[in-house]
PDB file of N, CA and C in Angstrom:
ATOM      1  N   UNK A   1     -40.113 -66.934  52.937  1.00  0.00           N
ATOM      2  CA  UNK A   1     -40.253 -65.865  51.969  1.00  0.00           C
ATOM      3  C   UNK A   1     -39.941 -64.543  52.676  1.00  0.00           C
ATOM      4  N   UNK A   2     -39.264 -63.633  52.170  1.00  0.00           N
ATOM      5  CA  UNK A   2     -38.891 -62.259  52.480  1.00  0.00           C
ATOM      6  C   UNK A   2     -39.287 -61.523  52.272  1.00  0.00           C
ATOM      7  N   UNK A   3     -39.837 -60.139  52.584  1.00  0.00           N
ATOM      8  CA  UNK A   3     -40.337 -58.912  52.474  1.00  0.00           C
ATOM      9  C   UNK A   3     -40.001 -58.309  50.829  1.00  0.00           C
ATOM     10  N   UNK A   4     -38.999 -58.567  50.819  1.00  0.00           N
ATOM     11  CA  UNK A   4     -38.183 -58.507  48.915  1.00  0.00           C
ATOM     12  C   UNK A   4     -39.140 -59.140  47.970  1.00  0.00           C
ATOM     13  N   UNK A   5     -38.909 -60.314  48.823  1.00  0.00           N
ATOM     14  CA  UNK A   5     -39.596 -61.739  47.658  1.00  0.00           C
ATOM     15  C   UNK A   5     -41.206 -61.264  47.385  1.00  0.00           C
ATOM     16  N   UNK A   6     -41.832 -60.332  48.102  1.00  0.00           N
ATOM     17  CA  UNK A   6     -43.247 -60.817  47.877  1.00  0.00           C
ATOM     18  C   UNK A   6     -43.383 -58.722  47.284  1.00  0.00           C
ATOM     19  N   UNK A   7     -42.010 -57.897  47.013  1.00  0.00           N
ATOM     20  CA  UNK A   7     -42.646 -56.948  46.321  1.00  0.00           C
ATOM     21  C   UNK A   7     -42.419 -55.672  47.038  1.00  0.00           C
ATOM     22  N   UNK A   8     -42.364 -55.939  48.975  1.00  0.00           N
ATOM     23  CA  UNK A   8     -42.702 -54.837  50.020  1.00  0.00           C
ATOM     24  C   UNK A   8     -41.722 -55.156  50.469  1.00  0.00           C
ATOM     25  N   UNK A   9     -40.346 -54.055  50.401  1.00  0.00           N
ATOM     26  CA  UNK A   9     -39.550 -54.193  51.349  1.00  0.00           C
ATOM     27  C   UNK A   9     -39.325 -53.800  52.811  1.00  0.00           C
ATOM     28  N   UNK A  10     -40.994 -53.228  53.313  1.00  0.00           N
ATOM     29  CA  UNK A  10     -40.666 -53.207  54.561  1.00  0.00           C
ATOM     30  C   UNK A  10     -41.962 -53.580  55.037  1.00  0.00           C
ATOM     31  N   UNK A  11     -42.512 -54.577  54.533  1.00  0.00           N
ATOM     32  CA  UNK A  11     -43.212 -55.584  55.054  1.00  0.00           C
ATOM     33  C   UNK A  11     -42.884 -56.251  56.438  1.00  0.00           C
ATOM     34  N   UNK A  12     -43.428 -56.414  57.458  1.00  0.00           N
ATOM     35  CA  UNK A  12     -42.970 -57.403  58.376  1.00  0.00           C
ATOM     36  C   UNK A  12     -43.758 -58.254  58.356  1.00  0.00           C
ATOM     37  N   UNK A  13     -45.315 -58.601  58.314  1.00  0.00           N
ATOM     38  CA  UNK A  13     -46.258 -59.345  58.088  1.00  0.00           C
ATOM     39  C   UNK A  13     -47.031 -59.145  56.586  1.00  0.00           C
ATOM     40  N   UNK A  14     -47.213 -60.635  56.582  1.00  0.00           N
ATOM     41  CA  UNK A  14     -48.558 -60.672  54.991  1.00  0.00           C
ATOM     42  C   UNK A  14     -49.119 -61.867  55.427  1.00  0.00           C
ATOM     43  N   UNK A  15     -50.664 -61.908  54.836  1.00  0.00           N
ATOM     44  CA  UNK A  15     -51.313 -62.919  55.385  1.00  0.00           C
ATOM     45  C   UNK A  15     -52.796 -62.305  54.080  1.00  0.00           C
ATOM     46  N   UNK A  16     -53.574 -63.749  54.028  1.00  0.00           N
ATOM     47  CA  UNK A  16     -54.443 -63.823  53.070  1.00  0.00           C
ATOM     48  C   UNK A  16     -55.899 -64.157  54.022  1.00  0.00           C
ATOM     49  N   UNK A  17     -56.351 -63.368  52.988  1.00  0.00           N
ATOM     50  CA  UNK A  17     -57.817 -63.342  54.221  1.00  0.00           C
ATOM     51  C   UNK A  17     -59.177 -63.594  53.319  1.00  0.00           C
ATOM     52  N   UNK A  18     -59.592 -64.156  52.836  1.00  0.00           N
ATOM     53  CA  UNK A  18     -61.223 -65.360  52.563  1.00  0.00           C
ATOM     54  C   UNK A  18     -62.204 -64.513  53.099  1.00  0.00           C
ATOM     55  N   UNK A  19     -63.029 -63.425  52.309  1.00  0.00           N
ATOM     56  CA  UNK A  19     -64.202 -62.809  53.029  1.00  0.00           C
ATOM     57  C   UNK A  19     -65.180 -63.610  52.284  1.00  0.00           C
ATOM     58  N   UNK A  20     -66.305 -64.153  53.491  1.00  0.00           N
ATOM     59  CA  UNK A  20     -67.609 -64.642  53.315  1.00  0.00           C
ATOM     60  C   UNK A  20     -68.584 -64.121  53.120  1.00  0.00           C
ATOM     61  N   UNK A  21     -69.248 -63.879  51.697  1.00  0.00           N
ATOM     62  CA  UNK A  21     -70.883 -62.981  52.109  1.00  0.00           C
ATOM     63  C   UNK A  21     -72.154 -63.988  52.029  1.00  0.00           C
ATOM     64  N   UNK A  22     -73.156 -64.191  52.398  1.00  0.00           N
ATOM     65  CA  UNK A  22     -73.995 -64.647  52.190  1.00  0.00           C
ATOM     66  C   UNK A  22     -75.019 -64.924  50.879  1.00  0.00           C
ATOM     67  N   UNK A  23     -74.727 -65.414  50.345  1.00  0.00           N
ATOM     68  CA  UNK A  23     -75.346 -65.278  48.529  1.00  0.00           C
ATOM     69  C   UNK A  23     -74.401 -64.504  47.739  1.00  0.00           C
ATOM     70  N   UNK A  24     -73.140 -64.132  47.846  1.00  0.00           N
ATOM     71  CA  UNK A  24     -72.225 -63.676  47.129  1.00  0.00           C
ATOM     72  C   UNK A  24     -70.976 -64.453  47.207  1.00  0.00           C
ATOM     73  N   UNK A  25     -70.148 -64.790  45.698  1.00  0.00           N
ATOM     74  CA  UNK A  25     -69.058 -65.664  46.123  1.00  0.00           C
ATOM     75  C   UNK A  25     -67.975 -65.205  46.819  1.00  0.00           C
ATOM     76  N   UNK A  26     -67.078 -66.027  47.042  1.00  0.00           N
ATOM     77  CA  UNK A  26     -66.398 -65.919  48.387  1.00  0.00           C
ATOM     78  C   UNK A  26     -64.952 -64.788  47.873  1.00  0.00           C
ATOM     79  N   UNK A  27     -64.611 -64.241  48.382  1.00  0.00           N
ATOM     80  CA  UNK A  27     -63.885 -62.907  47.906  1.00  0.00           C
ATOM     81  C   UNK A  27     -62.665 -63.344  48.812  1.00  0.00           C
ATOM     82  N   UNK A  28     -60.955 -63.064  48.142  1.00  0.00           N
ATOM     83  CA  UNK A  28     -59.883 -63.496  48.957  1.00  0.00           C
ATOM     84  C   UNK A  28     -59.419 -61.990  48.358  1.00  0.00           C
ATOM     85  N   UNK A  29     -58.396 -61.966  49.837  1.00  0.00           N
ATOM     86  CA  UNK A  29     -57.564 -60.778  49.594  1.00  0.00           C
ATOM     87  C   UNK A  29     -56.277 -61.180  50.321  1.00  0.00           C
ATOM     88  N   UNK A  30     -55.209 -59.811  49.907  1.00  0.00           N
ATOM     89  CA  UNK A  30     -54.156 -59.480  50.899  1.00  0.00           C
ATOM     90  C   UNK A  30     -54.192 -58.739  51.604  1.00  0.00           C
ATOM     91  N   UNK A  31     -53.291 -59.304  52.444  1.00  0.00           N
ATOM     92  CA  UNK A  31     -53.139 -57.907  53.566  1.00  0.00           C
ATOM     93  C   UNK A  31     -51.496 -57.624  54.155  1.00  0.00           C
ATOM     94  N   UNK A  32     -50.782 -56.524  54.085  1.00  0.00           N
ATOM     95  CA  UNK A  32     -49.514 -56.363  54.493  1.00  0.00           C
ATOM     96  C   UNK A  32     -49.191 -55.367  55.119  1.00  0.00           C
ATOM     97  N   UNK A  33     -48.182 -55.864  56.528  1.00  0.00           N
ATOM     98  CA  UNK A  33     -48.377 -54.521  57.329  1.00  0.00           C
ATOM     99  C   UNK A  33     -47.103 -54.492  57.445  1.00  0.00           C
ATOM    100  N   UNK A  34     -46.267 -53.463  58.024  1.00  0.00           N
ATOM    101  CA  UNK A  34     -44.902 -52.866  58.796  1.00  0.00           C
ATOM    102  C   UNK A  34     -45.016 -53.436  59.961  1.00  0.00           C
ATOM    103  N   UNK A  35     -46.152 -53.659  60.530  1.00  0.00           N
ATOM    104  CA  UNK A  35     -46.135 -53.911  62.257  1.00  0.00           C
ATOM    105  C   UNK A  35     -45.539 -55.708  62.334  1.00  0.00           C
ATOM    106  N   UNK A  36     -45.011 -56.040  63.287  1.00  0.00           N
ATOM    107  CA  UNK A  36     -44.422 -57.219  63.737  1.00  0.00           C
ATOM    108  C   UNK A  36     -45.918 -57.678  64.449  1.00  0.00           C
ATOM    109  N   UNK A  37     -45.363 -59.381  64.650  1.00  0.00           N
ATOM    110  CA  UNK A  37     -46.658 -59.670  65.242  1.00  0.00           C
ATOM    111  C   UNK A  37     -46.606 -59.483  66.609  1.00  0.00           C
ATOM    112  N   UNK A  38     -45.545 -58.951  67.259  1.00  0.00           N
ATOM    113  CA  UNK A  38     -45.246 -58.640  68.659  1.00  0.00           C
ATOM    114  C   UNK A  38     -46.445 -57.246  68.556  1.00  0.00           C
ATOM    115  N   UNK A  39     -46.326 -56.242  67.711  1.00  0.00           N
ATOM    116  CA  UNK A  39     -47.289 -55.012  67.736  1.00  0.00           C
ATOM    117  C   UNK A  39     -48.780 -55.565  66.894  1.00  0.00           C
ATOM    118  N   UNK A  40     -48.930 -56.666  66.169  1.00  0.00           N
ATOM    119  CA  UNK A  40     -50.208 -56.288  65.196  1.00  0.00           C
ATOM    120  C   UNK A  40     -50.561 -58.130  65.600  1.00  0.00           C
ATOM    121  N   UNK A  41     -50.994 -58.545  66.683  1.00  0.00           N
ATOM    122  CA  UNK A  41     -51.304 -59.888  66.660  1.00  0.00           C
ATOM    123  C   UNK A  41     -52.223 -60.563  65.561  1.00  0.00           C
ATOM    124  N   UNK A  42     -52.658 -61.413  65.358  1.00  0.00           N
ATOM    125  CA  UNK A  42     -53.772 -62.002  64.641  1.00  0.00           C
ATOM    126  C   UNK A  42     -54.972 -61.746  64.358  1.00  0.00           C
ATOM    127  N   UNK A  43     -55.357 -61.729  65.746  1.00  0.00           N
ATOM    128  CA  UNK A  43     -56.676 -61.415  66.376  1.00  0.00           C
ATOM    129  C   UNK A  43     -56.899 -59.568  65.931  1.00  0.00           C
ATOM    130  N   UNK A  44     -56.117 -59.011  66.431  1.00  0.00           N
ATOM    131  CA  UNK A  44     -56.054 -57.687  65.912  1.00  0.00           C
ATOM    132  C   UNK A  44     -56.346 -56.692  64.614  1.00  0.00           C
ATOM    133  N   UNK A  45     -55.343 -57.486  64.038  1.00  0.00           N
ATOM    134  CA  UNK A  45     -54.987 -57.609  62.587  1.00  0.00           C
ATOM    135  C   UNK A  45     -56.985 -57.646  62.097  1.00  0.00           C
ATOM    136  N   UNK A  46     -57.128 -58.690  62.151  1.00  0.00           N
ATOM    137  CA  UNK A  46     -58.715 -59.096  61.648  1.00  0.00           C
ATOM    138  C   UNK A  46     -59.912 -58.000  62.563  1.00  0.00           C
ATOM    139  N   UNK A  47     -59.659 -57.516  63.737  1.00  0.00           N
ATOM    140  CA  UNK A  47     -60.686 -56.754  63.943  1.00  0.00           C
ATOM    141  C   UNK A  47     -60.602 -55.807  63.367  1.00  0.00           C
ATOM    142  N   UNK A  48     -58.923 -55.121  63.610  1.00  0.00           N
ATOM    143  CA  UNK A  48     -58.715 -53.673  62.508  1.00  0.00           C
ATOM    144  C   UNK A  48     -59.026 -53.463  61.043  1.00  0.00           C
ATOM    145  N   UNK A  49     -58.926 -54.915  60.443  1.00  0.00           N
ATOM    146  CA  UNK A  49     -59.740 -54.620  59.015  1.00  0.00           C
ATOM    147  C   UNK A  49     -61.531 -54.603  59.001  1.00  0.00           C
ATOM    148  N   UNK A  50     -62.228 -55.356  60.107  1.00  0.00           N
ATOM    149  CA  UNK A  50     -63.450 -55.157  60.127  1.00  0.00           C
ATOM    150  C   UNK A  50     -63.826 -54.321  60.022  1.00  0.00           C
ATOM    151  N   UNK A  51     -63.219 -53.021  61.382  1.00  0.00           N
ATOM    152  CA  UNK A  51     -63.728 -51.948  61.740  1.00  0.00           C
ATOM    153  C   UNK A  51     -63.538 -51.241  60.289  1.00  0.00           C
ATOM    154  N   UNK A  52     -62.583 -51.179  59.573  1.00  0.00           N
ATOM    155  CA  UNK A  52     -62.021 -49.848  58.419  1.00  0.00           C
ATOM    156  C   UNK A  52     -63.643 -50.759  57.000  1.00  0.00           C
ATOM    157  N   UNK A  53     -63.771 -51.697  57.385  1.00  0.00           N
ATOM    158  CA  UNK A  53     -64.796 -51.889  56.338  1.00  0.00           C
ATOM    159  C   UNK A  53     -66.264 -51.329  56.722  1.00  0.00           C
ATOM    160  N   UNK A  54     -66.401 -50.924  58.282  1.00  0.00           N
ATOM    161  CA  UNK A  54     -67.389 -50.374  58.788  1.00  0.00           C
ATOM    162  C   UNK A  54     -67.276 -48.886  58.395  1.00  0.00           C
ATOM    163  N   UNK A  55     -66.366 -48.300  58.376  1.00  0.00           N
ATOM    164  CA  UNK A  55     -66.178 -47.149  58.107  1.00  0.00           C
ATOM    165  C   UNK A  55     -66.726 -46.723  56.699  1.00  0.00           C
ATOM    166  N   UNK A  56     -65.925 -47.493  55.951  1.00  0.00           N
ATOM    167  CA  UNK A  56     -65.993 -47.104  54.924  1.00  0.00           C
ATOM    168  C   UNK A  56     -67.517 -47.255  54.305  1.00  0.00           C
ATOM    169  N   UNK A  57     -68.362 -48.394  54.755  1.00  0.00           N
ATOM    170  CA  UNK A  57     -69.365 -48.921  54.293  1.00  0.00           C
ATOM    171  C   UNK A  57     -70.404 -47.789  55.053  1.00  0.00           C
ATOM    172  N   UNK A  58     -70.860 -47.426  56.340  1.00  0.00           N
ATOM    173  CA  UNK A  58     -71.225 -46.308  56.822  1.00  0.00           C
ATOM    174  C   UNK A  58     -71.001 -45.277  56.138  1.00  0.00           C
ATOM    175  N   UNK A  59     -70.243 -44.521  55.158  1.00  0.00           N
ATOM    176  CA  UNK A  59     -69.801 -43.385  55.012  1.00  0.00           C
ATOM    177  C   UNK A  59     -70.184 -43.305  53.951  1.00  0.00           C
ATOM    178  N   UNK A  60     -70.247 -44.144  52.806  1.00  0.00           N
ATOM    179  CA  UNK A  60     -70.832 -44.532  51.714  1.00  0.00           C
ATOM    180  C   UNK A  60     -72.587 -44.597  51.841  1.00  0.00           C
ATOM    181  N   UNK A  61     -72.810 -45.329  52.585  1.00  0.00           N
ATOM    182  CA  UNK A  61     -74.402 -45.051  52.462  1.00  0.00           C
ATOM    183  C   UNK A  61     -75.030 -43.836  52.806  1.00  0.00           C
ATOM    184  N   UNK A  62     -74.685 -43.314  54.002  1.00  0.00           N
ATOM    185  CA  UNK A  62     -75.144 -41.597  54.234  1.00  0.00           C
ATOM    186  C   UNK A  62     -74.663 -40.589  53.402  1.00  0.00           C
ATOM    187  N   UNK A  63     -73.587 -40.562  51.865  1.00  0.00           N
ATOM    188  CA  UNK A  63     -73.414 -40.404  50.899  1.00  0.00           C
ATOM    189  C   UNK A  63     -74.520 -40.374  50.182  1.00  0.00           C
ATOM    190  N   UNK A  64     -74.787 -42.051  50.118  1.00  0.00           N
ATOM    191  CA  UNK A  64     -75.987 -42.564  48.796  1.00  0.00           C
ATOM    192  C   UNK A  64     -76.940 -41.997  49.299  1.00  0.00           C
ATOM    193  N   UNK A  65     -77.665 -41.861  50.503  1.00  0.00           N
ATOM    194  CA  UNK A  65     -78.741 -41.846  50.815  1.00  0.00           C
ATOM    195  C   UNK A  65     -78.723 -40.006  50.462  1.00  0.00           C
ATOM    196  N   UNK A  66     -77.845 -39.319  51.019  1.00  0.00           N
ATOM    197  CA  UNK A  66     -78.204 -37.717  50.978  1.00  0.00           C
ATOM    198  C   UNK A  66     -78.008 -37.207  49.313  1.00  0.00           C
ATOM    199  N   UNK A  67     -77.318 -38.198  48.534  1.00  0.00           N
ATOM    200  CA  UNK A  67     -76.986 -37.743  47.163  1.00  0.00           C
ATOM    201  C   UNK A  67     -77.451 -38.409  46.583  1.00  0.00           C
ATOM    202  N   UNK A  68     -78.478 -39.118  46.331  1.00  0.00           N
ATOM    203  CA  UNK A  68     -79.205 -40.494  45.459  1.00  0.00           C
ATOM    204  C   UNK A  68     -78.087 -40.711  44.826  1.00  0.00           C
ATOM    205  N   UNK A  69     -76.448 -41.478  45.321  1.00  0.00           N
ATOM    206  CA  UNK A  69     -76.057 -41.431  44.319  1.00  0.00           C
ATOM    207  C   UNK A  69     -75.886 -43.118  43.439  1.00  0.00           C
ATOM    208  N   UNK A  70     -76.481 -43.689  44.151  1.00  0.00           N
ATOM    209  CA  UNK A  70     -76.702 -45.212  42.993  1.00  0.00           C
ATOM    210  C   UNK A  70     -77.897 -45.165  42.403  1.00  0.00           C
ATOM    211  N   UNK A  71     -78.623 -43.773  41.939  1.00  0.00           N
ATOM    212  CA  UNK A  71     -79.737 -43.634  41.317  1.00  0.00           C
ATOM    213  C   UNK A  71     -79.826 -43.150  40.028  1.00  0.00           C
ATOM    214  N   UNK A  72     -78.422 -42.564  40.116  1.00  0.00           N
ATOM    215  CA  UNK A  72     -77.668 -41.613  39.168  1.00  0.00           C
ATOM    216  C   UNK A  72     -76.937 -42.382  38.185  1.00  0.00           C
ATOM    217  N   UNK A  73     -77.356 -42.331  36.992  1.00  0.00           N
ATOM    218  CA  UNK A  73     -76.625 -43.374  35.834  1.00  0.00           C
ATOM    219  C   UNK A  73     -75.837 -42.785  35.092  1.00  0.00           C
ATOM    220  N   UNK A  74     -75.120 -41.958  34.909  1.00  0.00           N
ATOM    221  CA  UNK A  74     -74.449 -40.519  34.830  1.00  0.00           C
ATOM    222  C   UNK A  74     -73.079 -41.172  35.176  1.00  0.00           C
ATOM    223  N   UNK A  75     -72.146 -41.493  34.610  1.00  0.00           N
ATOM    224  CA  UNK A  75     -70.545 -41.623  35.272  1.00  0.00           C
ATOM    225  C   UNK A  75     -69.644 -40.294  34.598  1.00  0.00           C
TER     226      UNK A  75
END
């Protein structure tokens, strides 16, 4: 399959990734990068999405916590 075929023409890698939570069902995603696997190995690839879910998940709660904002029923 080609970078064309799947939508991203400058795709060099895509790969599907199965997140596990504990009492929550099992969540699949994509993932597509520019980097070759010579620059973005496997192993890599999977820590660099950990860390950006740490981020984001950290940044969000010291949010909630200073703005009550999942207290707020207000959209």
């Amino acid at each position: 399959m080609t970078a064309e075929d799947i939508g991203f023409p400058f795709a060099a890698q895509a790969a599907q990734l199965t997140r596990q939570h504990t009492g929550r069902k099992n969540e699949t995603v994509g993932l597509i990068t520019d980097l070759t696997q010579a620059q973005l190995p496997a192993a890599l690839w999977l820590k660099a999405n950990r860390q950006a879910w740490g981020i984001e998940n950290g940044t969000h709660q010291r949010l909630d916590v200073s703005l009550n904002d999942d207290r707020c029923r207000v959209r």
